[in-house]
PDB file of N, CA and C in Angstrom:
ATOM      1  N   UNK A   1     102.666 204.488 -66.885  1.00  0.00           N
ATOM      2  CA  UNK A   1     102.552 203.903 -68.213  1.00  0.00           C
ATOM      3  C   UNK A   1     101.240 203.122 -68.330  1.00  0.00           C
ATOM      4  N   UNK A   2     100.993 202.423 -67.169  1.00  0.00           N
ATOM      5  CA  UNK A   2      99.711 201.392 -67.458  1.00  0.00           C
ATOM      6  C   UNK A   2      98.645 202.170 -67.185  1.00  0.00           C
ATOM      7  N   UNK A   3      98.625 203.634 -66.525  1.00  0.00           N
ATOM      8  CA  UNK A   3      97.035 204.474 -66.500  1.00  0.00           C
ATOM      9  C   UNK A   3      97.147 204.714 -67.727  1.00  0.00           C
ATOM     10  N   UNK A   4      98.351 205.069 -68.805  1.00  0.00           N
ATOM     11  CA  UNK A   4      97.769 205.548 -69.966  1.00  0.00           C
ATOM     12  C   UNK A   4      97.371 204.945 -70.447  1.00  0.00           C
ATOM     13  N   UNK A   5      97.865 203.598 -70.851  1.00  0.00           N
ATOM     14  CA  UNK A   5      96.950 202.751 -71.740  1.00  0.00           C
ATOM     15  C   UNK A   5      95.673 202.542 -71.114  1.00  0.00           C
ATOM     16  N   UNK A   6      95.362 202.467 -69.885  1.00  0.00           N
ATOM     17  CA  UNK A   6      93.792 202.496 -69.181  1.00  0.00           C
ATOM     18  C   UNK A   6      93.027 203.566 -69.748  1.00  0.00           C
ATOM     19  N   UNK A   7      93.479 204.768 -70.090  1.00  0.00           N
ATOM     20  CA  UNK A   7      93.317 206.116 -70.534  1.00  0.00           C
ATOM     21  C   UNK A   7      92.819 206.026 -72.021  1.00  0.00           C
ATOM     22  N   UNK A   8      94.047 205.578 -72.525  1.00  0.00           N
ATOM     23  CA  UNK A   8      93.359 205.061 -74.236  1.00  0.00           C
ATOM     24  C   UNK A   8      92.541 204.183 -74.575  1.00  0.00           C
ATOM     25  N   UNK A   9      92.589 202.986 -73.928  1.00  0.00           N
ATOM     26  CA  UNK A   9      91.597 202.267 -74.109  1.00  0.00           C
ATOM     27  C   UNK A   9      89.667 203.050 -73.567  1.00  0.00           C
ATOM     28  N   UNK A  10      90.206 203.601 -72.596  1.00  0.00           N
ATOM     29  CA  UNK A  10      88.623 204.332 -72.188  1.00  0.00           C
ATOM     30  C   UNK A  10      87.868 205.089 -73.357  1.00  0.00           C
ATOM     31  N   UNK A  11      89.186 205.740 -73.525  1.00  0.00           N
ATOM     32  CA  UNK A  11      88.521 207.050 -74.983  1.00  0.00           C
ATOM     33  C   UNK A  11      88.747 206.256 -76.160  1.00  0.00           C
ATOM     34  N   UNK A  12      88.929 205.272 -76.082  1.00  0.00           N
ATOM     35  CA  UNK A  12      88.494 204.584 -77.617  1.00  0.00           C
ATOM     36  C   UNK A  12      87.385 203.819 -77.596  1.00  0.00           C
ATOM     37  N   UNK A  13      86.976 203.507 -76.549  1.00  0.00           N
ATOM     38  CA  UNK A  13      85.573 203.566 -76.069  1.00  0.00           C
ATOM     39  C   UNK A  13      84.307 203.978 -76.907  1.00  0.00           C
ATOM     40  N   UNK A  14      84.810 205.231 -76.365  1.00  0.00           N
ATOM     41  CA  UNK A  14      83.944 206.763 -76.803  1.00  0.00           C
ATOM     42  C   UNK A  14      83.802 206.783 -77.901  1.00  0.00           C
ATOM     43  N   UNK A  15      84.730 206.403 -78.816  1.00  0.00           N
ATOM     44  CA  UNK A  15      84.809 206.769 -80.555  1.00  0.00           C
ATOM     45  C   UNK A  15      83.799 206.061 -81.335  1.00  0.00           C
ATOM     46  N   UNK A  16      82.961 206.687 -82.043  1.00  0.00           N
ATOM     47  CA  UNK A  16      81.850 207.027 -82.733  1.00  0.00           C
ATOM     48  C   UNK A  16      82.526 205.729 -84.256  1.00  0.00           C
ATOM     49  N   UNK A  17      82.592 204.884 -84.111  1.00  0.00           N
ATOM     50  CA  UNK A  17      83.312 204.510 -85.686  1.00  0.00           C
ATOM     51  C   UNK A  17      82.180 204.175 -86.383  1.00  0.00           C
ATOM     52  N   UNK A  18      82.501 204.341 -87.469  1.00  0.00           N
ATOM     53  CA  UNK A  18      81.972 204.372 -88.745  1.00  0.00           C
ATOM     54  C   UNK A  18      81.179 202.829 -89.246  1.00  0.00           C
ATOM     55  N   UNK A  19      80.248 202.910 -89.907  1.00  0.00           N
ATOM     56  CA  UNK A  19      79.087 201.343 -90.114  1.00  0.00           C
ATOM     57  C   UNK A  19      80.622 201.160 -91.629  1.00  0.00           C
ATOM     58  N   UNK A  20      79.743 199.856 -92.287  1.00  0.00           N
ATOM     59  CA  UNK A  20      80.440 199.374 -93.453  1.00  0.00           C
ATOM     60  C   UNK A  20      80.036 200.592 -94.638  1.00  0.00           C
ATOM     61  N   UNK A  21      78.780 200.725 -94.636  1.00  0.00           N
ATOM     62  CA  UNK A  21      78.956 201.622 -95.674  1.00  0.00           C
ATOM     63  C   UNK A  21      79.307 203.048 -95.731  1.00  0.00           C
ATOM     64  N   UNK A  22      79.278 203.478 -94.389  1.00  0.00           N
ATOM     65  CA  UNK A  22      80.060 204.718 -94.137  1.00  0.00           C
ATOM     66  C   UNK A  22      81.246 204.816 -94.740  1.00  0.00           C
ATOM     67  N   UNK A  23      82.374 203.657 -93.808  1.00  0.00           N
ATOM     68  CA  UNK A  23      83.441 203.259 -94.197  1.00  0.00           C
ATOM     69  C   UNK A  23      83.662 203.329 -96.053  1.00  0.00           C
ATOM     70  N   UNK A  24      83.026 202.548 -96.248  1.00  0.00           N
ATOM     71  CA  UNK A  24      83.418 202.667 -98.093  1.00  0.00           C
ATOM     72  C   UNK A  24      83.692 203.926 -98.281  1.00  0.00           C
ATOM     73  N   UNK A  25      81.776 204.914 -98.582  1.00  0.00           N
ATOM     74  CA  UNK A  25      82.122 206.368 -98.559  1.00  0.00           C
ATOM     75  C   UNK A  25      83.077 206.984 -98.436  1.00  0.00           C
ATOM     76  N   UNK A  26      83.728 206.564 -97.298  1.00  0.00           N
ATOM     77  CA  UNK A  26      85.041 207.695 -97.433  1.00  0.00           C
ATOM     78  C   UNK A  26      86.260 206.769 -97.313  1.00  0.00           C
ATOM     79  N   UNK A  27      86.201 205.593 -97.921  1.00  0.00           N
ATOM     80  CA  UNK A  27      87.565 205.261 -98.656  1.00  0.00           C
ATOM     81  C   UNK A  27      87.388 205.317 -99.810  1.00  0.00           C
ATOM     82  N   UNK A  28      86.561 205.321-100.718  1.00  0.00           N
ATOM     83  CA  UNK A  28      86.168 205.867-101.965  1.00  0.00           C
ATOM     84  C   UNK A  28      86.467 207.242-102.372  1.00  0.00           C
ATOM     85  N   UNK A  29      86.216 208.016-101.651  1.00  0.00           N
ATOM     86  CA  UNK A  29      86.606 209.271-101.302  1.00  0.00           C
ATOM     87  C   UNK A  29      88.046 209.607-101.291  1.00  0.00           C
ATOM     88  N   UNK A  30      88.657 209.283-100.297  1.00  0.00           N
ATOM     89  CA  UNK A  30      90.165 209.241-100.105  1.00  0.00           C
ATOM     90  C   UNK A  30      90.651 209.167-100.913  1.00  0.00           C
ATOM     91  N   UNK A  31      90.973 207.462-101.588  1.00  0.00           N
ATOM     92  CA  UNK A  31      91.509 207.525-102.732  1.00  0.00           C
ATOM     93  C   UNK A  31      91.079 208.354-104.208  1.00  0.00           C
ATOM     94  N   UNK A  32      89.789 209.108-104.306  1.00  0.00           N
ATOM     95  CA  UNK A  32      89.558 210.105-105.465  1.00  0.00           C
ATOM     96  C   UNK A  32      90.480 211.091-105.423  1.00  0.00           C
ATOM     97  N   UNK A  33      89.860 211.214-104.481  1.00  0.00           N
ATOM     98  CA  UNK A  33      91.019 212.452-103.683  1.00  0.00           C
ATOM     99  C   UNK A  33      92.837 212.678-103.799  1.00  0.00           C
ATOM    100  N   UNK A  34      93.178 211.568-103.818  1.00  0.00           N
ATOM    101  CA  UNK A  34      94.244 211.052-103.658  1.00  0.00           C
ATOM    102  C   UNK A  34      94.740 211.052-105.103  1.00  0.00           C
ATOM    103  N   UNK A  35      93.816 210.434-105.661  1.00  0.00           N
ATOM    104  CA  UNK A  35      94.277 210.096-107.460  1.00  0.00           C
ATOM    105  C   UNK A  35      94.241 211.646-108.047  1.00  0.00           C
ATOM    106  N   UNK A  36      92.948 212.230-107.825  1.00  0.00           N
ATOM    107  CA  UNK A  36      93.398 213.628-108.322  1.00  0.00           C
ATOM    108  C   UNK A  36      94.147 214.924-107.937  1.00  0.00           C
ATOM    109  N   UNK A  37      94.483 214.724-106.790  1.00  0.00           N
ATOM    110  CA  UNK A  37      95.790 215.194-106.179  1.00  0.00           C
ATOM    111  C   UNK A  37      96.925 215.163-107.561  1.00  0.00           C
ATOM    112  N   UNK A  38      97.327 213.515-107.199  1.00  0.00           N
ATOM    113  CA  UNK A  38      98.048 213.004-107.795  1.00  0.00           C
ATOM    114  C   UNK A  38      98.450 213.444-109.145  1.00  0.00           C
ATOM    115  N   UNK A  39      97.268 213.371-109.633  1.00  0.00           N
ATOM    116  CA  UNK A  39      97.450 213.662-111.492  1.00  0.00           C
ATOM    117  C   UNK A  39      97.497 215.321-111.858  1.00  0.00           C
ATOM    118  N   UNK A  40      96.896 216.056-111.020  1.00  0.00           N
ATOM    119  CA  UNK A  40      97.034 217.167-110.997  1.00  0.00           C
ATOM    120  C   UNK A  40      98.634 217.620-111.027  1.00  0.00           C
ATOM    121  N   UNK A  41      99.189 217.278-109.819  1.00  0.00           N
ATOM    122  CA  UNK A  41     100.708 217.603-109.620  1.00  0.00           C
ATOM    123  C   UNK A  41     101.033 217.486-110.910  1.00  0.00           C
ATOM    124  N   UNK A  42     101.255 215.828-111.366  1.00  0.00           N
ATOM    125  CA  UNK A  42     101.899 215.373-112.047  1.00  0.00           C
ATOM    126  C   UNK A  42     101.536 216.076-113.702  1.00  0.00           C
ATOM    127  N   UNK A  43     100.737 216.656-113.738  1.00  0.00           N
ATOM    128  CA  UNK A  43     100.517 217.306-115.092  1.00  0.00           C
ATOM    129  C   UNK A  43     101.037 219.068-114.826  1.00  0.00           C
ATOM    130  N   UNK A  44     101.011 219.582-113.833  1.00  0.00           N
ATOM    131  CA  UNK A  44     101.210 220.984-113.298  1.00  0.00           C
ATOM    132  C   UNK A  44     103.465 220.287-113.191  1.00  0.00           C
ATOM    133  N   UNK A  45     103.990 219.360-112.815  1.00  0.00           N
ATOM    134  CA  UNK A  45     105.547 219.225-112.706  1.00  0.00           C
ATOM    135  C   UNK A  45     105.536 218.963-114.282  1.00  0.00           C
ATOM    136  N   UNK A  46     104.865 218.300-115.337  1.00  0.00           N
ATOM    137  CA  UNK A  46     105.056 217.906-116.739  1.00  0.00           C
ATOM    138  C   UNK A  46     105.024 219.290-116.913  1.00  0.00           C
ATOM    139  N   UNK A  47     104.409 220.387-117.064  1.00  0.00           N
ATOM    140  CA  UNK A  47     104.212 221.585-117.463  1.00  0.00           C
ATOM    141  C   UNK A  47     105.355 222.463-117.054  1.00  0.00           C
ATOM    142  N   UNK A  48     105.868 222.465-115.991  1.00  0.00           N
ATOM    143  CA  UNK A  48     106.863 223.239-115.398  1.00  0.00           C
ATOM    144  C   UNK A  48     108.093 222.844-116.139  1.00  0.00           C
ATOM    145  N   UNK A  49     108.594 221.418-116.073  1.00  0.00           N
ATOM    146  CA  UNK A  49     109.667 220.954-116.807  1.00  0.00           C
ATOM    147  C   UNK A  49     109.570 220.958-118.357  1.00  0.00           C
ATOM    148  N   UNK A  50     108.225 221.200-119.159  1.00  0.00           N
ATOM    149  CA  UNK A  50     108.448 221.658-119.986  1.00  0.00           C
ATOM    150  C   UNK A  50     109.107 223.179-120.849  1.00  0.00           C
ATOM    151  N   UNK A  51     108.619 224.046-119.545  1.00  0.00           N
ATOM    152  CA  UNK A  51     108.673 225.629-119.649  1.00  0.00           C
ATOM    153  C   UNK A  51     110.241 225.117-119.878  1.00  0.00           C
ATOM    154  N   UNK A  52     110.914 224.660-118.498  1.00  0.00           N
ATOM    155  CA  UNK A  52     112.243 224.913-118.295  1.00  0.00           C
ATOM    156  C   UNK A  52     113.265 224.480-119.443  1.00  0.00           C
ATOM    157  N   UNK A  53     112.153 223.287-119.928  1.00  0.00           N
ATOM    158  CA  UNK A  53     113.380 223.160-121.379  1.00  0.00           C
ATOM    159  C   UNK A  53     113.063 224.118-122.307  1.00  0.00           C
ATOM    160  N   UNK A  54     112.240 224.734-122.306  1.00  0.00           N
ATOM    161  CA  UNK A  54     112.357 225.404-123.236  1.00  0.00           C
ATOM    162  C   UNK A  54     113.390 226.860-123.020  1.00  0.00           C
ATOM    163  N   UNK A  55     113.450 227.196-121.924  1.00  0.00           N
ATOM    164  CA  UNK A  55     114.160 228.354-121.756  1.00  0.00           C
ATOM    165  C   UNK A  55     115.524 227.749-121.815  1.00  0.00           C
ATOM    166  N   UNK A  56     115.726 226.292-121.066  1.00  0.00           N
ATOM    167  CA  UNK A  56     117.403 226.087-120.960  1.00  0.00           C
ATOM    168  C   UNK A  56     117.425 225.872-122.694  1.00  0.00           C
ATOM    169  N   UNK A  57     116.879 225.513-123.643  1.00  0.00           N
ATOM    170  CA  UNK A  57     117.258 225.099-125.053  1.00  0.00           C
ATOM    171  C   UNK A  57     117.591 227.060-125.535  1.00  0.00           C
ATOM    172  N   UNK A  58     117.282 227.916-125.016  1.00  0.00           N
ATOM    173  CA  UNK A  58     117.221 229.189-126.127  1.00  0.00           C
ATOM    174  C   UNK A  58     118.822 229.958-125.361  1.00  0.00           C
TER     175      UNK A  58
END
């Protein structure tokens, strides 16, 4: 158990992280991403549940 955490801590080491404005970049990103995901669905499920009332009303 304690080589692994010796193990993780080594290779986190290694990891390349990101400056501050990198960071923004792609949390700026993410959440765009995220929001238009989002609104997409949500206008593509408004559309679907519209079809369906219309067929369950006929």
């Amino acid at each position: 158990m304690f080589k692994f955490f010796k193990n993780v801590a080594r290779e986190m080491k290694k990891v390349s992280w990101p400056k501050g404005q990198e960071l923004w970049k792609y949390t700026v990103t993410v959440i765009l991403t995220v929001t238009f995901v989002a609104v997409f669905f949500a206008i593509v499920d408004l559309g679907i549940s519209q079809v369906l009332e219309l067929i369950a009303q006929e």
